[in-house]
Protein backbone atom coordinates (compact mmCIF):
# COMPACT_ATOMS: atom_id res chain seq x y z
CA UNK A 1 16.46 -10.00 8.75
CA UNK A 2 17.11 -11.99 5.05
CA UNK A 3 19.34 -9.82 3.41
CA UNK A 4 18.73 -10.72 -0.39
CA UNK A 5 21.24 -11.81 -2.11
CA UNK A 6 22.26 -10.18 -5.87
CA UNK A 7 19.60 -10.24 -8.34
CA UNK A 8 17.61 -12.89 -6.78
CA UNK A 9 15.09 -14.40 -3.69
CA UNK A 10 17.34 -15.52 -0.58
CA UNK A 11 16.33 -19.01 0.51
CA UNK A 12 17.44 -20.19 4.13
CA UNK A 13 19.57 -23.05 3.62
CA UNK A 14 22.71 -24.20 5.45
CA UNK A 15 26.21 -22.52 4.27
CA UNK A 16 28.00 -24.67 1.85
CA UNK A 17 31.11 -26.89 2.67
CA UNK A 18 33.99 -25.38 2.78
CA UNK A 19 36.61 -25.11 -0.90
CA UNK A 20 39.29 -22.40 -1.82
CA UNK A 21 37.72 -19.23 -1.49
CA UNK A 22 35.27 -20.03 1.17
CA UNK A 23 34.95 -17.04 3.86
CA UNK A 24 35.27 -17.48 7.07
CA UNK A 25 34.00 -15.19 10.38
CA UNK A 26 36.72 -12.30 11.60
CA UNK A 27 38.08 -12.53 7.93
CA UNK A 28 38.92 -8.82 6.39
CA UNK A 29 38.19 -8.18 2.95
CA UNK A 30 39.63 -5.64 0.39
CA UNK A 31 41.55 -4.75 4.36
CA UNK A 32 38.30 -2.98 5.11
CA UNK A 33 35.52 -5.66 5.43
CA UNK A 34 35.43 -8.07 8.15
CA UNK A 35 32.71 -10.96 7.79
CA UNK A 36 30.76 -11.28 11.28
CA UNK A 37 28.06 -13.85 10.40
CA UNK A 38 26.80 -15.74 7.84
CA UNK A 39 22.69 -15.00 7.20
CA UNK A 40 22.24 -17.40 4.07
CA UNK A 41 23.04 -18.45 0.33
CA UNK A 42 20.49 -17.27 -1.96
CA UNK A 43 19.67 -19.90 -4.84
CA UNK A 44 22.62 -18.71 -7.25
CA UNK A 45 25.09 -19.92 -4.68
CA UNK A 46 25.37 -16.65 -3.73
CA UNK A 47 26.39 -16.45 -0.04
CA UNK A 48 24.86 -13.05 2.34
CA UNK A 49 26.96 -12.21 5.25
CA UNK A 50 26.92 -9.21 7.82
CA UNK A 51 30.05 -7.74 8.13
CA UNK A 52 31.67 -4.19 9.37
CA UNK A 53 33.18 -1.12 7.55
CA UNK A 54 36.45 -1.34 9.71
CA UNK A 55 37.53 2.36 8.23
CA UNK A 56 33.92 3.89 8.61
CA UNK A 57 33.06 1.61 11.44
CA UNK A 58 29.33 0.75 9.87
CA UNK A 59 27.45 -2.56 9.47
CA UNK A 60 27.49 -3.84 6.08
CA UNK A 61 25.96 -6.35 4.19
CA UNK A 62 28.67 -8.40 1.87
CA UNK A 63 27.06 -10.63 -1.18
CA UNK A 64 29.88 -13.04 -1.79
CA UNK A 65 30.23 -15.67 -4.82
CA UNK A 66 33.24 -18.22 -5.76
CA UNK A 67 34.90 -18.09 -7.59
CA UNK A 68 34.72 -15.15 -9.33
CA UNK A 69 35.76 -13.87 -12.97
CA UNK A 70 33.40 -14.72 -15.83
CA UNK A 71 31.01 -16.52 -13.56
CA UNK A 72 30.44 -13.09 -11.38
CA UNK A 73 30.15 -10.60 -13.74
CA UNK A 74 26.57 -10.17 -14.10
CA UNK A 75 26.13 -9.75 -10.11
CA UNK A 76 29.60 -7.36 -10.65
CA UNK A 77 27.80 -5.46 -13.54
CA UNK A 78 24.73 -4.53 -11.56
CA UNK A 79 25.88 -3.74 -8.68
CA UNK A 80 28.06 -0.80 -10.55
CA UNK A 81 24.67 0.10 -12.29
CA UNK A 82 22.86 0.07 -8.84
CA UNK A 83 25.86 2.36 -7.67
CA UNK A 84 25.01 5.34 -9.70
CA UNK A 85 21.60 5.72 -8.04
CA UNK A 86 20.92 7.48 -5.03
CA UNK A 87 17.82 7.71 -3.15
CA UNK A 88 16.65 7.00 0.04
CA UNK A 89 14.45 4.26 -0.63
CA UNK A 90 17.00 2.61 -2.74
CA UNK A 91 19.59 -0.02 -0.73
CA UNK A 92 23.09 1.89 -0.92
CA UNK A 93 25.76 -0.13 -2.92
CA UNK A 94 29.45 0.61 -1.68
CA UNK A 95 31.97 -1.56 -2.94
CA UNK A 96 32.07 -4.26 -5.84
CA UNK A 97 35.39 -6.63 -6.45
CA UNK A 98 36.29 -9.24 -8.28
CA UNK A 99 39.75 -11.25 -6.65
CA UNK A 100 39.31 -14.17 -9.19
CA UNK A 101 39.03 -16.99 -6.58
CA UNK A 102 36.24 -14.62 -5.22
CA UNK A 103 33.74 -11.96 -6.00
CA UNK A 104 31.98 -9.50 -3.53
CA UNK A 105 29.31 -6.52 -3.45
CA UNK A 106 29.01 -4.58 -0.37
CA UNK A 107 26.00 -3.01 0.35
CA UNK A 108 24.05 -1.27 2.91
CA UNK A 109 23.14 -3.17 6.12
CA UNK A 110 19.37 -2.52 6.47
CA UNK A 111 18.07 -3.91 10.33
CA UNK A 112 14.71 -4.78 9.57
CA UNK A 113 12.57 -7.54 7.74
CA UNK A 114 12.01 -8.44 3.75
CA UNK A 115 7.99 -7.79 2.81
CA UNK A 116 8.08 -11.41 2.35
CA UNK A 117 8.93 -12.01 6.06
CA UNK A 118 6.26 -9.44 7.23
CA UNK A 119 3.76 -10.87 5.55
CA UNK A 120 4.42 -14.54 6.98
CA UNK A 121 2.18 -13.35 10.12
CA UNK A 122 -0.71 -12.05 8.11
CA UNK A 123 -1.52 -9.64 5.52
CA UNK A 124 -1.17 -5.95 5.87
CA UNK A 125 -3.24 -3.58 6.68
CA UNK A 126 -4.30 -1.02 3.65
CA UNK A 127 -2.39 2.24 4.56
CA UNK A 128 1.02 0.16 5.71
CA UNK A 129 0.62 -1.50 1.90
CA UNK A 130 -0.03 1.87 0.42
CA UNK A 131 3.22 3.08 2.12
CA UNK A 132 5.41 0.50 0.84
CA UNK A 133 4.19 0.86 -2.69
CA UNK A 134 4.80 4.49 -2.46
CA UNK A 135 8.08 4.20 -1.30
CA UNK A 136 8.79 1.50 -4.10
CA UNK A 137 7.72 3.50 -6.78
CA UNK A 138 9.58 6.62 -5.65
CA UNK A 139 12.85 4.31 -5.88
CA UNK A 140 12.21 2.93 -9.06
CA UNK A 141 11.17 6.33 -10.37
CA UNK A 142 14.47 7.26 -9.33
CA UNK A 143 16.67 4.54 -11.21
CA UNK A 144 14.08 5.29 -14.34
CA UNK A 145 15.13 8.61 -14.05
CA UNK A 146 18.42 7.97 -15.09
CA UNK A 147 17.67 5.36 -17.97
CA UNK A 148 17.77 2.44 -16.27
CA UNK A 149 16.08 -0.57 -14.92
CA UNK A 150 15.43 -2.03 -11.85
CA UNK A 151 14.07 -5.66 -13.13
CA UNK A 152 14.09 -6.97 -9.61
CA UNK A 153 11.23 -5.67 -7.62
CA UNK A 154 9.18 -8.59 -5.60
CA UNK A 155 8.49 -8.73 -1.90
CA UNK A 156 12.19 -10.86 -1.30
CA UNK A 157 13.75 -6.87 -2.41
CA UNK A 158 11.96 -4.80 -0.91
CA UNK A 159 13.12 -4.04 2.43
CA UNK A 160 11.04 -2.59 5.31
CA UNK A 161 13.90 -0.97 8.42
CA UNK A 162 12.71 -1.31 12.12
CA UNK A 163 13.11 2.47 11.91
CA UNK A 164 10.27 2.11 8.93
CA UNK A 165 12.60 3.35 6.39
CA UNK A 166 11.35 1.16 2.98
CA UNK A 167 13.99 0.20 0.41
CA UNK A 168 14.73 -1.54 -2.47
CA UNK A 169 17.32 -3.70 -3.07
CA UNK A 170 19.56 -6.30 -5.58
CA UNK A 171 18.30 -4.34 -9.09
CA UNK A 172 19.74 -7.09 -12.20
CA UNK A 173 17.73 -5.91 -15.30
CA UNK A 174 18.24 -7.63 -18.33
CA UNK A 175 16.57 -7.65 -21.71
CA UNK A 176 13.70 -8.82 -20.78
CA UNK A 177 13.06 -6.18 -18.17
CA UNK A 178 11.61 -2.95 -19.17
CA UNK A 179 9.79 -0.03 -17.18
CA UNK A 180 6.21 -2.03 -17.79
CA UNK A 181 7.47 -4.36 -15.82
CA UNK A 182 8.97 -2.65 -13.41
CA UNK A 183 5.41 -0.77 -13.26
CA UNK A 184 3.34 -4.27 -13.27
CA UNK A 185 5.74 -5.00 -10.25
CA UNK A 186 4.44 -2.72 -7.79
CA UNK A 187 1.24 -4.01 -8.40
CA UNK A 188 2.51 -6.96 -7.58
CA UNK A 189 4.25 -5.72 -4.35
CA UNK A 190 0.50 -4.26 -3.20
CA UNK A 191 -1.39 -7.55 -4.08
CA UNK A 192 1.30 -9.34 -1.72
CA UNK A 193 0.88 -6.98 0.81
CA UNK A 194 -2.45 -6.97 0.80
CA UNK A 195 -3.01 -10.56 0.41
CA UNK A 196 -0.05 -12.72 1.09
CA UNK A 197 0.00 -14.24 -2.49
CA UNK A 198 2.47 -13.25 -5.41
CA UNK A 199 0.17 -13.01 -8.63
CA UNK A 200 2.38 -15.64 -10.97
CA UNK A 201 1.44 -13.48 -14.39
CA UNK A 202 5.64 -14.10 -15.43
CA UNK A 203 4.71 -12.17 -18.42
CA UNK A 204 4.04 -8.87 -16.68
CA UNK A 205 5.96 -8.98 -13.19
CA UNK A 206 9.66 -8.41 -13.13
CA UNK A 207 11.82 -10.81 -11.15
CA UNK A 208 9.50 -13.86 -12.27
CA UNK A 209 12.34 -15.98 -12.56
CA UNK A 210 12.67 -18.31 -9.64
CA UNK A 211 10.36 -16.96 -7.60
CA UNK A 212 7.72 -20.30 -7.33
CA UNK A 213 8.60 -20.39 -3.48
CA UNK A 214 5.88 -17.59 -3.50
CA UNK A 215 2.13 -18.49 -3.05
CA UNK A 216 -0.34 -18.03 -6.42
CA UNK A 217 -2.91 -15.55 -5.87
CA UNK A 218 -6.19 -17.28 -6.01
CA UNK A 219 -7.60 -18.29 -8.66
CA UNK A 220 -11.31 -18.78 -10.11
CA UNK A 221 -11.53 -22.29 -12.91
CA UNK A 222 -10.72 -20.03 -15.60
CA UNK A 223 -7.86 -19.20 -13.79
CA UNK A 224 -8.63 -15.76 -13.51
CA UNK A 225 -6.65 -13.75 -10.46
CA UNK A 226 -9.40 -12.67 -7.61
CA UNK A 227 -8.83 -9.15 -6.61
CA UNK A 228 -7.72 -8.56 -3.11
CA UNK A 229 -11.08 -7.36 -2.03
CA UNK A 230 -12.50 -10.97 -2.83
CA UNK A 231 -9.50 -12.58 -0.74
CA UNK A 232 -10.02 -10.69 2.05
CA UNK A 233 -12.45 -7.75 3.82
CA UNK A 234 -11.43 -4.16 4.39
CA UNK A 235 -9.64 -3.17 1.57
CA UNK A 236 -10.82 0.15 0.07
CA UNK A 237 -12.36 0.04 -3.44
CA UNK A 238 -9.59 2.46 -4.95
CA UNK A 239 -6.61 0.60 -3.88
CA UNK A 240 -8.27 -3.13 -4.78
CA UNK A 241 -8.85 -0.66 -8.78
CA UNK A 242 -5.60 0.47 -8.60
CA UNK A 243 -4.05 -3.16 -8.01
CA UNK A 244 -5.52 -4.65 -10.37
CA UNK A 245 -5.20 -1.87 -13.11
CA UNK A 246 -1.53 -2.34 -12.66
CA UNK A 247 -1.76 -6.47 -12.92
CA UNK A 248 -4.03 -6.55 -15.81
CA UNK A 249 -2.02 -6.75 -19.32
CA UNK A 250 -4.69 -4.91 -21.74
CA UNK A 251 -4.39 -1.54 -19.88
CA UNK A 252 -1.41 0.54 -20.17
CA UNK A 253 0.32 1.60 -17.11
CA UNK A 254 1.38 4.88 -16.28
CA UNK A 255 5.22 6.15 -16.03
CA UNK A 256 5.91 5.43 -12.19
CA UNK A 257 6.59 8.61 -11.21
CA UNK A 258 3.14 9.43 -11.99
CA UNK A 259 2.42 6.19 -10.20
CA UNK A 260 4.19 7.14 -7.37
CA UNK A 261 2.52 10.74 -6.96
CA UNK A 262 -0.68 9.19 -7.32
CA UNK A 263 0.54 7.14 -4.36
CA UNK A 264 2.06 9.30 -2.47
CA UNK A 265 -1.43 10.94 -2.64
CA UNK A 266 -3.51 7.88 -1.51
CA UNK A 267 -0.61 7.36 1.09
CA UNK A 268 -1.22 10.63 2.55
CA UNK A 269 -4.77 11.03 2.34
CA UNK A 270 -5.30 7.45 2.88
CA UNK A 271 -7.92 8.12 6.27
CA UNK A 272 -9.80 10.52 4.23
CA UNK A 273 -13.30 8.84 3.66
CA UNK A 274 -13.99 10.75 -0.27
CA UNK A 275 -11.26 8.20 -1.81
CA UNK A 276 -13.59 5.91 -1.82
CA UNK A 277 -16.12 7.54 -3.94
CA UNK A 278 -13.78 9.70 -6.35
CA UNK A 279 -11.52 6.99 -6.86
CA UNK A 280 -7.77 7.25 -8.23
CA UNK A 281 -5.83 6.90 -11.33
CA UNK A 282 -7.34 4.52 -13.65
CA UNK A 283 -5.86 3.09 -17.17
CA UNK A 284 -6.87 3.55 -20.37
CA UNK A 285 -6.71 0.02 -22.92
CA UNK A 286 -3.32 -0.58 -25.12
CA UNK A 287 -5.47 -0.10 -27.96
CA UNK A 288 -8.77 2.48 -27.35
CA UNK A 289 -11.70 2.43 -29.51
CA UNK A 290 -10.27 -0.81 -31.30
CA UNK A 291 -11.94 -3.60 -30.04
CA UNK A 292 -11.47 -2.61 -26.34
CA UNK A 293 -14.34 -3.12 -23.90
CA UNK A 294 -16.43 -0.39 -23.22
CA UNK A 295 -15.06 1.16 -19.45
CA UNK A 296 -17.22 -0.20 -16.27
CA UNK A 297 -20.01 2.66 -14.14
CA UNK A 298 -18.97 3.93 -11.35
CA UNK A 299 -15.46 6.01 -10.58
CA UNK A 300 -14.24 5.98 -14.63
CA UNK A 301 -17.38 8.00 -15.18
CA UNK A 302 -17.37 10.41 -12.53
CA UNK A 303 -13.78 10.80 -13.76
CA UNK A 304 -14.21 11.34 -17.55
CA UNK A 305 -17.20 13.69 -16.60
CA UNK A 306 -15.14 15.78 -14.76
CA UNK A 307 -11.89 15.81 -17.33
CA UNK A 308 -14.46 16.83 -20.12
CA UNK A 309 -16.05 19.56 -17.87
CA UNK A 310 -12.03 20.55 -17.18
CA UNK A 311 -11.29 20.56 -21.36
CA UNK A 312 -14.44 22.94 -22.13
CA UNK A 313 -13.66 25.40 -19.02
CA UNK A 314 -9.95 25.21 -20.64
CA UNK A 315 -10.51 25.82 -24.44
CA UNK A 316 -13.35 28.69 -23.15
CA UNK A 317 -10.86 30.42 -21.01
CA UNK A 318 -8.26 30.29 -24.03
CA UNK A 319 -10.75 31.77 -26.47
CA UNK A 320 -11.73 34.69 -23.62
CA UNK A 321 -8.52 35.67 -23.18
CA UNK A 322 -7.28 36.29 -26.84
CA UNK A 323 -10.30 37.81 -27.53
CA UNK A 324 -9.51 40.57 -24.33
CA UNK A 325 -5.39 40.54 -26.25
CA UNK A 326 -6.76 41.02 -29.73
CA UNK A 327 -9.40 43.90 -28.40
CA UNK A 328 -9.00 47.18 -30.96
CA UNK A 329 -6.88 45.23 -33.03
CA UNK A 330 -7.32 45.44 -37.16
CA UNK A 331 -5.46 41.71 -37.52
CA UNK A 332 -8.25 39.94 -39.88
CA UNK A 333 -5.43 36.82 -39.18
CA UNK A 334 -7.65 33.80 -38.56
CA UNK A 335 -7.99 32.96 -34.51
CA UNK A 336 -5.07 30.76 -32.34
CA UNK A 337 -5.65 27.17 -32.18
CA UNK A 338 -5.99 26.20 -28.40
CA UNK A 339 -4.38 23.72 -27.28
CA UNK A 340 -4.89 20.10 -27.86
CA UNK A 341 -7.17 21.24 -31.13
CA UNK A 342 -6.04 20.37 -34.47
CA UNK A 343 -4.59 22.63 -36.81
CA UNK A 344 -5.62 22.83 -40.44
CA UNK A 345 -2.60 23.92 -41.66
CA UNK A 346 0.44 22.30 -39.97
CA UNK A 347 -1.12 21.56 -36.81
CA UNK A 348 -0.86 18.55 -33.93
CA UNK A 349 -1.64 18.13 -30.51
CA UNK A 350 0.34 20.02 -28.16
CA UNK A 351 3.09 17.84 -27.13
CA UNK A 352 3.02 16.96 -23.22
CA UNK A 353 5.49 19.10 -21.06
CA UNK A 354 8.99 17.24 -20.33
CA UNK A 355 11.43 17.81 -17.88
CA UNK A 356 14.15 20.26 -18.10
CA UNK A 357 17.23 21.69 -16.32
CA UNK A 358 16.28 24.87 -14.47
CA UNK A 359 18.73 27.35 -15.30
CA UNK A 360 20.21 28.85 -12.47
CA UNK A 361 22.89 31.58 -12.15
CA UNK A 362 25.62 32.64 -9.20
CA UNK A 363 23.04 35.56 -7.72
CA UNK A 364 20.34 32.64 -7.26
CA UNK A 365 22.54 30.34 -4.70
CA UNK A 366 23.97 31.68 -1.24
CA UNK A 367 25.76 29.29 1.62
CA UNK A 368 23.36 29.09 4.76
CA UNK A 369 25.51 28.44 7.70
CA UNK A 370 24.46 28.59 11.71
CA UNK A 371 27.59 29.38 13.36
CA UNK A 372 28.88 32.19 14.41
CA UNK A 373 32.01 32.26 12.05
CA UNK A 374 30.76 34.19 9.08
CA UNK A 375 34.35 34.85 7.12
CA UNK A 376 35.23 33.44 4.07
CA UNK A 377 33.71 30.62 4.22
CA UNK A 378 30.34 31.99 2.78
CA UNK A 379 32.12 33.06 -0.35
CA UNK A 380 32.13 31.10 -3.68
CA UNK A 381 28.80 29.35 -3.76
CA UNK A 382 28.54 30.70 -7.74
CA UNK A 383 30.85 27.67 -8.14
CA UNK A 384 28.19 25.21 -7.39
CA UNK A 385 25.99 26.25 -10.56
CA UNK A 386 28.56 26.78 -12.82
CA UNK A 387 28.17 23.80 -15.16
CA UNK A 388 31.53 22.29 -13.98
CA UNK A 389 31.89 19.31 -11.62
CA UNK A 390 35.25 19.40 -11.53
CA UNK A 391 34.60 22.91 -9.75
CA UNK A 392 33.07 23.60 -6.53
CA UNK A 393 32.68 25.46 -3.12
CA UNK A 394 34.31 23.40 0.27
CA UNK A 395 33.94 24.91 3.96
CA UNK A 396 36.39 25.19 6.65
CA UNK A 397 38.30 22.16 7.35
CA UNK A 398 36.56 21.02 10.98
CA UNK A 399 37.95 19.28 13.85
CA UNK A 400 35.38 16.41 13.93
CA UNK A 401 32.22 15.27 12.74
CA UNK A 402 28.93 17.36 12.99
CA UNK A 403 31.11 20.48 12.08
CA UNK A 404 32.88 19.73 15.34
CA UNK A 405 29.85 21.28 17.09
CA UNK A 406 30.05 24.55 16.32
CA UNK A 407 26.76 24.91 14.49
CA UNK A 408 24.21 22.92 13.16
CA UNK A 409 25.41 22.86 9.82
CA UNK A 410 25.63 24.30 6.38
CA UNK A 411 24.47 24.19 2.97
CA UNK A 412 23.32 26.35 -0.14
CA UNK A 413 20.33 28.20 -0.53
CA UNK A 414 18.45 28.15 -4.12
CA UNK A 415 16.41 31.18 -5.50
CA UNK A 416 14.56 29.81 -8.42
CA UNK A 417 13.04 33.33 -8.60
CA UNK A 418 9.89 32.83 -9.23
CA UNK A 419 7.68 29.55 -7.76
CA UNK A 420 8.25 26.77 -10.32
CA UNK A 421 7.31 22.88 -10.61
CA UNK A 422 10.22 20.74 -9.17
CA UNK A 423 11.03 17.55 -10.67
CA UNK A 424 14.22 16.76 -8.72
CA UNK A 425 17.10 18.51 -7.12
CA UNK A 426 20.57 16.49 -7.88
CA UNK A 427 24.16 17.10 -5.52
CA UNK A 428 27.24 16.10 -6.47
CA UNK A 429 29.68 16.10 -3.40
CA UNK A 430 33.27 16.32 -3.46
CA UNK A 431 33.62 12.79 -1.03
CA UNK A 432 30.97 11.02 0.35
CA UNK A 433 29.85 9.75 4.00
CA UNK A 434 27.67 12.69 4.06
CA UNK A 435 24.11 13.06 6.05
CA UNK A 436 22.11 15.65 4.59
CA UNK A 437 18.48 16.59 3.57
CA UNK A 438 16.56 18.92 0.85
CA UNK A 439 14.38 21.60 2.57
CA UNK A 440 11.79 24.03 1.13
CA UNK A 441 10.28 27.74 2.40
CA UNK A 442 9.16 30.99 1.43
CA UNK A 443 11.37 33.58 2.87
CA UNK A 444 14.83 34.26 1.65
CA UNK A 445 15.85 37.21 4.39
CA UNK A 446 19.56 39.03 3.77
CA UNK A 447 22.21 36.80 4.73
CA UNK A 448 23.62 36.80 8.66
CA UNK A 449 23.49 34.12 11.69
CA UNK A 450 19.69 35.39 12.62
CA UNK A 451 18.14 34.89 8.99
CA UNK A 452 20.25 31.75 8.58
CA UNK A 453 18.78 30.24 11.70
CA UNK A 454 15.29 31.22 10.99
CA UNK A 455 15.73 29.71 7.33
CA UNK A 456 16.62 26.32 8.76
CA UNK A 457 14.46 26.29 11.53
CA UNK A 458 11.19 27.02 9.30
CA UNK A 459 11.69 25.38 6.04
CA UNK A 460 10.17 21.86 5.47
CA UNK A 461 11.87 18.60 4.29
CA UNK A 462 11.05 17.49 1.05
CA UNK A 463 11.27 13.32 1.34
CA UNK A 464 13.70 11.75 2.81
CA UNK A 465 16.85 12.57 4.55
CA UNK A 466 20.14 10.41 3.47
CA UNK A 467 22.11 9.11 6.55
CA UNK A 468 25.90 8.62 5.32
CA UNK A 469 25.26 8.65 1.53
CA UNK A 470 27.33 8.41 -1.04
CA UNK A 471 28.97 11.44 -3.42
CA UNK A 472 26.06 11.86 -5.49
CA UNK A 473 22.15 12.72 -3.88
CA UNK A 474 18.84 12.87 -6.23
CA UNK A 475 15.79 14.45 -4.21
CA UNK A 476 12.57 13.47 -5.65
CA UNK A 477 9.82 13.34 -3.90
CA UNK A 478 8.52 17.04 -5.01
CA UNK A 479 4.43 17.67 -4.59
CA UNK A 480 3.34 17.69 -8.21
CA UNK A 481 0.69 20.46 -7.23
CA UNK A 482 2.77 22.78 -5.31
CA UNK A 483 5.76 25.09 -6.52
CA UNK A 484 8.67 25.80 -5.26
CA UNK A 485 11.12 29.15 -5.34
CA UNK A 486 13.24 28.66 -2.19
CA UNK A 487 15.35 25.35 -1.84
CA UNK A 488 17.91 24.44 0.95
CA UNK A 489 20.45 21.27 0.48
CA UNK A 490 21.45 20.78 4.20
CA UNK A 491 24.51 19.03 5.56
CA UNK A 492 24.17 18.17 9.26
CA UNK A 493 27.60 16.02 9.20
CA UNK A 494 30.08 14.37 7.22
CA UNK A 495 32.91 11.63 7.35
CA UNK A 496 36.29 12.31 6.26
CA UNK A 497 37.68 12.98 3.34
CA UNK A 498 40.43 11.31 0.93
CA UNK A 499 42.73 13.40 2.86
CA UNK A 500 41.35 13.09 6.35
CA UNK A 501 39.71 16.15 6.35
CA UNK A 502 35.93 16.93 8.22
CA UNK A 503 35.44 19.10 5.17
CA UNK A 504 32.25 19.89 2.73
CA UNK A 505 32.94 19.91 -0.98
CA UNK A 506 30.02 20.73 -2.78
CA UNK A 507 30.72 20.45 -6.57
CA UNK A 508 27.41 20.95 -8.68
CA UNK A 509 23.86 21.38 -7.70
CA UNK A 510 20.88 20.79 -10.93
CA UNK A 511 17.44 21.37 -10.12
CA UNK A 512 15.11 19.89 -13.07
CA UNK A 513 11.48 21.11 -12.99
């Protein structure tokens, strides 16, 4: 597959002549990396290469420029930004070094094929776009999560495995790259996908620099952008909306992790016939009520009609109950302003709910283990919610990978005590090389092989699992209309550690809901 190079669209060309610094096949770099073929230059002079992990024996993709220094520190610079992000959907970033002559990122090796190559053979079909898009949003959610930006996202990034694992790679934000754009750009990932063109509005889209290799999106003679469903037949009326809601610059666009629930919603529902009359998410104008055009028939109002119906039910059900609190009660105090309703003295809006750290204590968190060996080992999960990363729990020291066999593996089991919303669940790890996954349930039986076995065996995987990750883990991809009280991080194996231990170090688990 094109591997992208850093922070821009890989173009097949032939490998430059050789000058000092120049890489060569079966060369070792950093005494860990050996190049093992060339895939192409992207059009910074940036060269892509395959290579192996000789420690962790693992393909590897290496992003090489010379020289280095000066001239390599903006590829250098994101690639340490990209490093302190971790998500499934987002291309893993190992290693970044500057020798001077030479500078190199290593990165995942994904076995698969750019969105751009996939679409060379035709369009794709509705519910394979909405997947991607989902899975693009949930890894830029991610790197908004943490107060950055991607500034990268177009179909030469985004990444789609022969496994169908969807990632993003090469982020390079700069100050013109915000979360709009970053928004606007998986818009522009679904109009690509679902009709081979990249909609050229530079203005909107992140990564518009250098990026005229990709086809316009047709055009009428005012030069207006034709929605997909004019370009081509069978794409559903609330996905052709929901593209060009994104593309169009007078409507505000939603944060994009409510993009990618609302997503993750058409994604899963996507065979499910009422979509197309209800339809999804829509946008509200920059500027309501000033000048904006009055909102077209159809899904808005079927929409609107039901959020009013939903506001009325809500302020009535306030009202009721206060008036069943304040029954027998001599307070002449004027009544509680529901929510949303101004105040007269002092009052505003209610502000919308944010994110926050769940608080969690030592008798909420137990270690889940399936093997027989039950000893001290189980002891001193408190250490994992203390507040300290420099503090944590480790297991046994094992023999070998996969806990050397002797059980399926081990992790920590949350009691949020009581069902709450779950934003994300964040692990920091003593070492990484880990492969582990978030699960969910409802039981939380007495600790001993039995219950431990019928905890892993029943609970469901939230997202994604992470195959070899690094020393931190964010877990995202929470159902914004379920709760959750009972949360398992699972390790199934691990590499070794700085010492050459098979050993688990767990230092801090947060849960934000």
């Amino acid at each position: 597959m094109t591997q992208v190079g850093e922070g821009q669209e890989a173009d097949e060309v032939a490998p430059p002549a050789l000058a000092f610094g120049a890489p060569a096949v079966g060369e070792v770099l950093a005494e860990r990396y050996e190049l093992a073929e060339h895939i192409n230059d992207d059009s910074a002079g940036r060269q892509v290469w395959r290579g192996v992990d000789v420690v962790l024996r693992r393909p590897v993709a290496v992003v090489l420029r010379y020289p280095g220094g000066d001239s390599a520190m903006e590829m250098l610079q994101a690639a340490v930004t990209a490093s302190r992000v971790i998500h499934p959907n987002l291309v893993g970033v190992y290693d970044a070094i500057d020798e001077e002559d030479r500078a190199y990122v290593v990165r995942e090796w994904v076995d698969g094929h750019s969105l751009r190559e996939l679409v060379t053979d035709g369009p794709l079909e509705p519910a394979r776009a909405t997947s991607i898009a989902h899975s693009v949003a949930g890894a830029i959610a991610a790197v908004h999560a943490t107060g950055m930006v991607h500034g990268n996202v177009h179909p030469g990034t985004v990444m789609v495995g022969d496994d169908g694992r969807v990632v993003l790679a090469d982020a390079r934000a700069d100050g013109a790259d915000t979360i709009e754009t970053d928004a606007r750009a998986v818009g522009g990932v679904l109009y690509f996908a679902l009709t081979g063109a990249w909609p050229h509005v530079e203005a909107n889209l992140s990564g518009g620099r250098g990026r005229s290799a990709l086809p316009d999106g047709v055009r009428d003679a005012n030069g207006t952008l034709a929605a997909p469903r004019q370009v081509r037949a069978g794409v559903p009326a609330y996905l052709d909306d929901l593209t060009m809601d994104l593309l169009d610059p007078q409507l505000a666009v939603p944060s994009v992790d409510v993009l990618a629930a609302e997503l993750g919603r058409l994604n899963a529902a996507a065979e499910e016939q009422y979509l197309d009359n209800s339809g999804p998410l829509r946008f509200a104008t920059h500027d309501e009520g000033v000048g904006a055009p009055a909102p077209p028939t159809g899904t808005r109002k079927i929409v609107a009609g039901v959020a009013a119906l939903l506001v009325i039910a809500l302020i009535g059900l306030y009202f009721g109950i206060n008036a069943l609190n304040d029954k027998g009660s001599t307070d002449t105090a004027a009544p509680p302003t529901p929510p949303g309703v101004s105040s007269p003295v002092g009052g505003g809006d209610t502000p919308a709910a944010q994110a926050q750290k769940i608080a969690i204590d030592a008798s909420s968190v137990r270690i889940v283990s399936t093997g027989t060996d039950r000893g001290e080992e189980l002891d001193g999960a408190a250490a994992v919610v203390d507040g300290d990363v420099n503090k944590g729990w480790e297991s046994d020291s094992y023999n070998g990978p996969k806990f050397a066999n002797l059980k399926s593996g081990m992790g920590v089991l949350i009691d949020l005590k009581e069902p709450r919303t779950v934003k994300s669940v964040t692990v920091h790890l003593a070492s990484g090389g880990v492969t582990a996954e978030l699960k969910s349930g409802d039981i939380n039986p007495a600790s001993s092989k039995a219950a431990d076995d019928q905890i892993v065996n029943t609970y469901k995987i939230v997202g994604e699992p992470y195959e070899r990750a690094g020393s931190n883990m964010t877990f995202s991809a929470f159902d914004v209309t379920q709760k959750y009280q009972y949360l398992l991080f699972w390790v199934t194996d691990m590499d070794k550690n700085a010492k050459g231990e098979y050993r688990l170090g767990i230092q801090e688990i947060t849960v934000q809901g």
